[in-house]
Structures are given as C-alpha cells and as structure tokens.
N, C-alpha and C. Protein backbone atom coordinates (compact mmCIF):
# COMPACT_ATOMS: atom_id res chain seq x y z
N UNK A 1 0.82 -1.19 0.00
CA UNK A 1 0.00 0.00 0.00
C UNK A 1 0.87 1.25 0.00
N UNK A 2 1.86 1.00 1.01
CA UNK A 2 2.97 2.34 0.98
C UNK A 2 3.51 2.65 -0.80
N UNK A 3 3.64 1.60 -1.72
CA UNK A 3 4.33 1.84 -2.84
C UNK A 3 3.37 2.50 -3.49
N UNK A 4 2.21 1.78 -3.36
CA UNK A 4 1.21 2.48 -4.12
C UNK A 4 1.12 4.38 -4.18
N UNK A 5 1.04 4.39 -2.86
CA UNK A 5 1.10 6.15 -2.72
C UNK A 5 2.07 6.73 -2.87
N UNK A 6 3.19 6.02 -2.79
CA UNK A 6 4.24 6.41 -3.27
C UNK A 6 4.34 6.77 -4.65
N UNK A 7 3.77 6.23 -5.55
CA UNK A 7 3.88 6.09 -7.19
C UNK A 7 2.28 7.01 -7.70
N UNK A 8 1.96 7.38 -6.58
CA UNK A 8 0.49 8.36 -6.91
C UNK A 8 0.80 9.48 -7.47
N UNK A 9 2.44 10.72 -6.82
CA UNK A 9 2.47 11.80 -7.15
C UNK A 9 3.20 11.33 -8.64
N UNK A 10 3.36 10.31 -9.31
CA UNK A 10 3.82 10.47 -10.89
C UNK A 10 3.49 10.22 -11.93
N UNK A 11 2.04 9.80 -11.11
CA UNK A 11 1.02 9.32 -11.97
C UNK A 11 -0.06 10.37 -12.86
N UNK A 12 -0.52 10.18 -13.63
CA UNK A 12 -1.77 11.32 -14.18
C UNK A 12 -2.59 11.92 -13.19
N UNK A 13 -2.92 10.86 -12.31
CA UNK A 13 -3.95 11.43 -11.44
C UNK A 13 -3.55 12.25 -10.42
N UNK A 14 -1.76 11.87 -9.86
CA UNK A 14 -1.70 12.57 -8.63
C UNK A 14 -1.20 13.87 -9.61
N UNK A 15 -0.63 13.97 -10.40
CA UNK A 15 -0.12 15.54 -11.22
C UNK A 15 -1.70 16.45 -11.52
N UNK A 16 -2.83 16.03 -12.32
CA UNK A 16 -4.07 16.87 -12.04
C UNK A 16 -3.91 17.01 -10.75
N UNK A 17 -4.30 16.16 -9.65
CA UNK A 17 -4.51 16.87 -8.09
C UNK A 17 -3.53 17.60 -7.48
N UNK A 18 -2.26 17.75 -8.11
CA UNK A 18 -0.84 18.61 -7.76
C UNK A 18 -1.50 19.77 -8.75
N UNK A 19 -1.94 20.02 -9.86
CA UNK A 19 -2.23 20.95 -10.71
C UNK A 19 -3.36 21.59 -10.01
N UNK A 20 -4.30 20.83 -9.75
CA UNK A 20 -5.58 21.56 -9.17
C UNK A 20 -5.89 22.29 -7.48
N UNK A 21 -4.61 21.64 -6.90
CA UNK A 21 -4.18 22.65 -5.15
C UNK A 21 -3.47 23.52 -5.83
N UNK A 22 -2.48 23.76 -6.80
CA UNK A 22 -1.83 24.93 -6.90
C UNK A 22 -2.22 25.72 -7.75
N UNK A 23 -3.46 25.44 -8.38
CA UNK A 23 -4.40 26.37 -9.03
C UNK A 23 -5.01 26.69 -7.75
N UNK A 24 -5.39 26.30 -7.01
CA UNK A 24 -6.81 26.50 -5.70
C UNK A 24 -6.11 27.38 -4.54
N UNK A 25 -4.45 27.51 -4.79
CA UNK A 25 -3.52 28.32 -4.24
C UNK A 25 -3.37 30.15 -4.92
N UNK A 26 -3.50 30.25 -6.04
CA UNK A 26 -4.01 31.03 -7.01
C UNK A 26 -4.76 32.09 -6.10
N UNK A 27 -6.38 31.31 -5.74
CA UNK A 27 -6.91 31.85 -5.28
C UNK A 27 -6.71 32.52 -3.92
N UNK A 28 -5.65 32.61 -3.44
CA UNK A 28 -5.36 33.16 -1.78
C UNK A 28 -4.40 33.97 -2.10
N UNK A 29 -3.25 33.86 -3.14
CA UNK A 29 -2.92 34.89 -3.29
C UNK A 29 -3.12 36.08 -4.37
N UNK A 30 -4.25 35.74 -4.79
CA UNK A 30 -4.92 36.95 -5.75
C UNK A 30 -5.80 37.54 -4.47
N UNK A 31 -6.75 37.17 -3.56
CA UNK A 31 -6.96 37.56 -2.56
C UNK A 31 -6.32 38.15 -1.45
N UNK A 32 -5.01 37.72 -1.11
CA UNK A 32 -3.94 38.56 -0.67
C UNK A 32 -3.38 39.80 -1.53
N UNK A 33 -3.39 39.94 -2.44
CA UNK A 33 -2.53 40.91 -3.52
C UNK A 33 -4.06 41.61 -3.23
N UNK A 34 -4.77 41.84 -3.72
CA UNK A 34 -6.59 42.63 -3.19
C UNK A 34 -6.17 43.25 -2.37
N UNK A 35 -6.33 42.58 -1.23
CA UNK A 35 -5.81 43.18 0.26
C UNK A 35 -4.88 44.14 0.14
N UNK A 36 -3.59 43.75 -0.22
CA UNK A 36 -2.26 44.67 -0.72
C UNK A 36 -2.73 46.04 -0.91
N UNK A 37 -3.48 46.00 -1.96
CA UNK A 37 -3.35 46.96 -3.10
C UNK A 37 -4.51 48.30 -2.23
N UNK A 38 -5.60 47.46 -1.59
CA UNK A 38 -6.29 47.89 -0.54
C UNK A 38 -5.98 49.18 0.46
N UNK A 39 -4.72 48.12 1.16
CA UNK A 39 -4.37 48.80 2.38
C UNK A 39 -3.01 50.00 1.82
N UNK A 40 -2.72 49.73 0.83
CA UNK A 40 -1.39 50.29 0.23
C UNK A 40 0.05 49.88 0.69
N UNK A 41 -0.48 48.76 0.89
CA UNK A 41 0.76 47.53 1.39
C UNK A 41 1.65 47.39 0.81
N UNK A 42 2.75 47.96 0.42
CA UNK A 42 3.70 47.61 -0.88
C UNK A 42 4.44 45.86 0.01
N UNK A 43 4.51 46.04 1.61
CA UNK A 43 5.43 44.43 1.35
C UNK A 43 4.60 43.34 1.38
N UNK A 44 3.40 43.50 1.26
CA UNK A 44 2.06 42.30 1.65
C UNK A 44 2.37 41.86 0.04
N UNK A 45 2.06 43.28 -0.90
CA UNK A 45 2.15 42.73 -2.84
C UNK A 45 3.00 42.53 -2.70
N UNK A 46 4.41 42.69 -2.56
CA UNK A 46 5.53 41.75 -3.07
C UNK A 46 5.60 40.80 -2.58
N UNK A 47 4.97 40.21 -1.55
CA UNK A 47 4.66 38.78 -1.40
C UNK A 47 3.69 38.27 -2.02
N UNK A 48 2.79 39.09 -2.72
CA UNK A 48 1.38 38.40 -3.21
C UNK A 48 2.52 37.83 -4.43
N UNK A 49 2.97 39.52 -5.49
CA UNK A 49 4.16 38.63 -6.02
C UNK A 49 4.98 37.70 -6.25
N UNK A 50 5.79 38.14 -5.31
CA UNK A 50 6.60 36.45 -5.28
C UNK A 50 6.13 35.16 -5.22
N UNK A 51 4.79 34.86 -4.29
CA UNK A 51 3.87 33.97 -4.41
C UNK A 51 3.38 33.47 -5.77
N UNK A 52 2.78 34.18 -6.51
CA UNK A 52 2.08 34.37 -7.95
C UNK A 52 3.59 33.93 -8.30
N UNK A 53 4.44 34.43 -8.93
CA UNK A 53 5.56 33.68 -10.06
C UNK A 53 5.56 32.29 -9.15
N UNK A 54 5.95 32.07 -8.41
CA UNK A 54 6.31 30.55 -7.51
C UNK A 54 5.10 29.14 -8.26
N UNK A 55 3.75 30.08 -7.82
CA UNK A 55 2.52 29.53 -8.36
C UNK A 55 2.72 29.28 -10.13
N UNK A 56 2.89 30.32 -10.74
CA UNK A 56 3.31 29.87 -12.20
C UNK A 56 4.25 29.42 -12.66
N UNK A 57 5.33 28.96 -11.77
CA UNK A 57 6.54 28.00 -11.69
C UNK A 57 5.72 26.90 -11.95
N UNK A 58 4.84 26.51 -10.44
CA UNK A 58 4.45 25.01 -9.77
C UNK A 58 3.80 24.79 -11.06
N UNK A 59 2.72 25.60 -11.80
CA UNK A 59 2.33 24.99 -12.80
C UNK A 59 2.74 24.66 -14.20
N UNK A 60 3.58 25.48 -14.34
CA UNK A 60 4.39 24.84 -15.58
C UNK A 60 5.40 23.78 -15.11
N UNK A 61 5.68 23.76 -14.02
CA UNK A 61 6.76 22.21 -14.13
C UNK A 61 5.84 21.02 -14.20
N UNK A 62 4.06 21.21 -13.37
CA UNK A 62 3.42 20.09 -13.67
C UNK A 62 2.85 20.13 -14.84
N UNK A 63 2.42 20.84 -15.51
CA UNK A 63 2.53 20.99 -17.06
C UNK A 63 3.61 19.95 -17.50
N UNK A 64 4.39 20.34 -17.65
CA UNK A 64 5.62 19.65 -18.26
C UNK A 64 5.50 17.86 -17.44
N UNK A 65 5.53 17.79 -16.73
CA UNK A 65 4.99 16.63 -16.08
C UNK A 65 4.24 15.81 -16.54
N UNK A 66 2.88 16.31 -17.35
CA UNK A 66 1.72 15.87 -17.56
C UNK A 66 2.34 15.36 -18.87
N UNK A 67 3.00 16.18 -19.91
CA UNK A 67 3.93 16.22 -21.05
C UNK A 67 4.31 14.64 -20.98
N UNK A 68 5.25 14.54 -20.09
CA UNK A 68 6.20 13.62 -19.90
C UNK A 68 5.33 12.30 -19.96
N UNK A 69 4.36 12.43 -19.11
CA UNK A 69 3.62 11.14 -18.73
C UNK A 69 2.77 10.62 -20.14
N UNK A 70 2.94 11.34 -21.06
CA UNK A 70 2.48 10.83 -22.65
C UNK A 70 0.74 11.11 -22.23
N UNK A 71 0.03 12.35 -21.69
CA UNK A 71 -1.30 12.17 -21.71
C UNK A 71 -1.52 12.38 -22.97
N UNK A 72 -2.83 11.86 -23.27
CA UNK A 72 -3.62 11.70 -24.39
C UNK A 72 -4.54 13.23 -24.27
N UNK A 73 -4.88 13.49 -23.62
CA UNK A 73 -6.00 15.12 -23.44
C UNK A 73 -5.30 15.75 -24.88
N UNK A 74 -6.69 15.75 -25.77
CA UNK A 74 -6.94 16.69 -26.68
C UNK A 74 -6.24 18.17 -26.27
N UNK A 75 -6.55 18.42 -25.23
CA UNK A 75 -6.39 19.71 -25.14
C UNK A 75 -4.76 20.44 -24.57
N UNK A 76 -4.25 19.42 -24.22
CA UNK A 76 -2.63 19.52 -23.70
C UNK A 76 -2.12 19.48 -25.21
N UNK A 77 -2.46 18.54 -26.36
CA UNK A 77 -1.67 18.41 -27.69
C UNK A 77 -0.85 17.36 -27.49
C-alpha cells in the first residue's frame, strides 16, 4: 500500500490533483494581492508577487509533467 502512494504523485492522477491545489492556491494569493493593493501595502504585494511567479513555476513544471507522462487530453496536444 505504501508503494502504491508512493507512485500516486507520478502518476496522471496525482499531477491533475498537484495541478488543481496549486491552481486553488491562485486563489489566496490573488486575494492577498486585493488586500495589498487595498491597504497600500507595498510588502504584503511583493509577497502576493513572489507567491504568484512561484505559483506559475508550480504549474508549468506540472505541465511539463503531464507532457512527460504521454497524456492523451486533446487539449494539452
């Protein structure tokens, strides 16, 4: 059972559910950067910042991930 979960994050399914928390992460710091921009927070946005690129890191490496794993989705190509 341990191998099994072990071999989940390289699988199709565990990369969507790695894709879909760090999309669902998205949402807290676009809601933080709000706040920022709000209060006139310049160091709250440069963390909303730095957050946001990190976030469009996480998803292009699982992008590329998904790549690797030969999915079939029409819509990846």
């Amino acid at each position: 059972m341990a191998k099994k979960a072990k071999n989940f994050k390289k699988s199709k399914t565990g990369v969507y559910v790695s894709l879909a928390s760090t999309a669902f992460g998205a949402i807290s710091v676009a809601k933080q950067a709000k706040l920022a921009r709000n209060e006139n927070d310049t160091l709250r946005l440069l963390d909303a910042a730095v957050s946001a690129a990190a976030i469009a890191t996480g998803l292009a490496i699982l992008y590329r991930e998904l790549k690797r794993l030969g999915d079939d989705d029409v819509l990846l190509g």
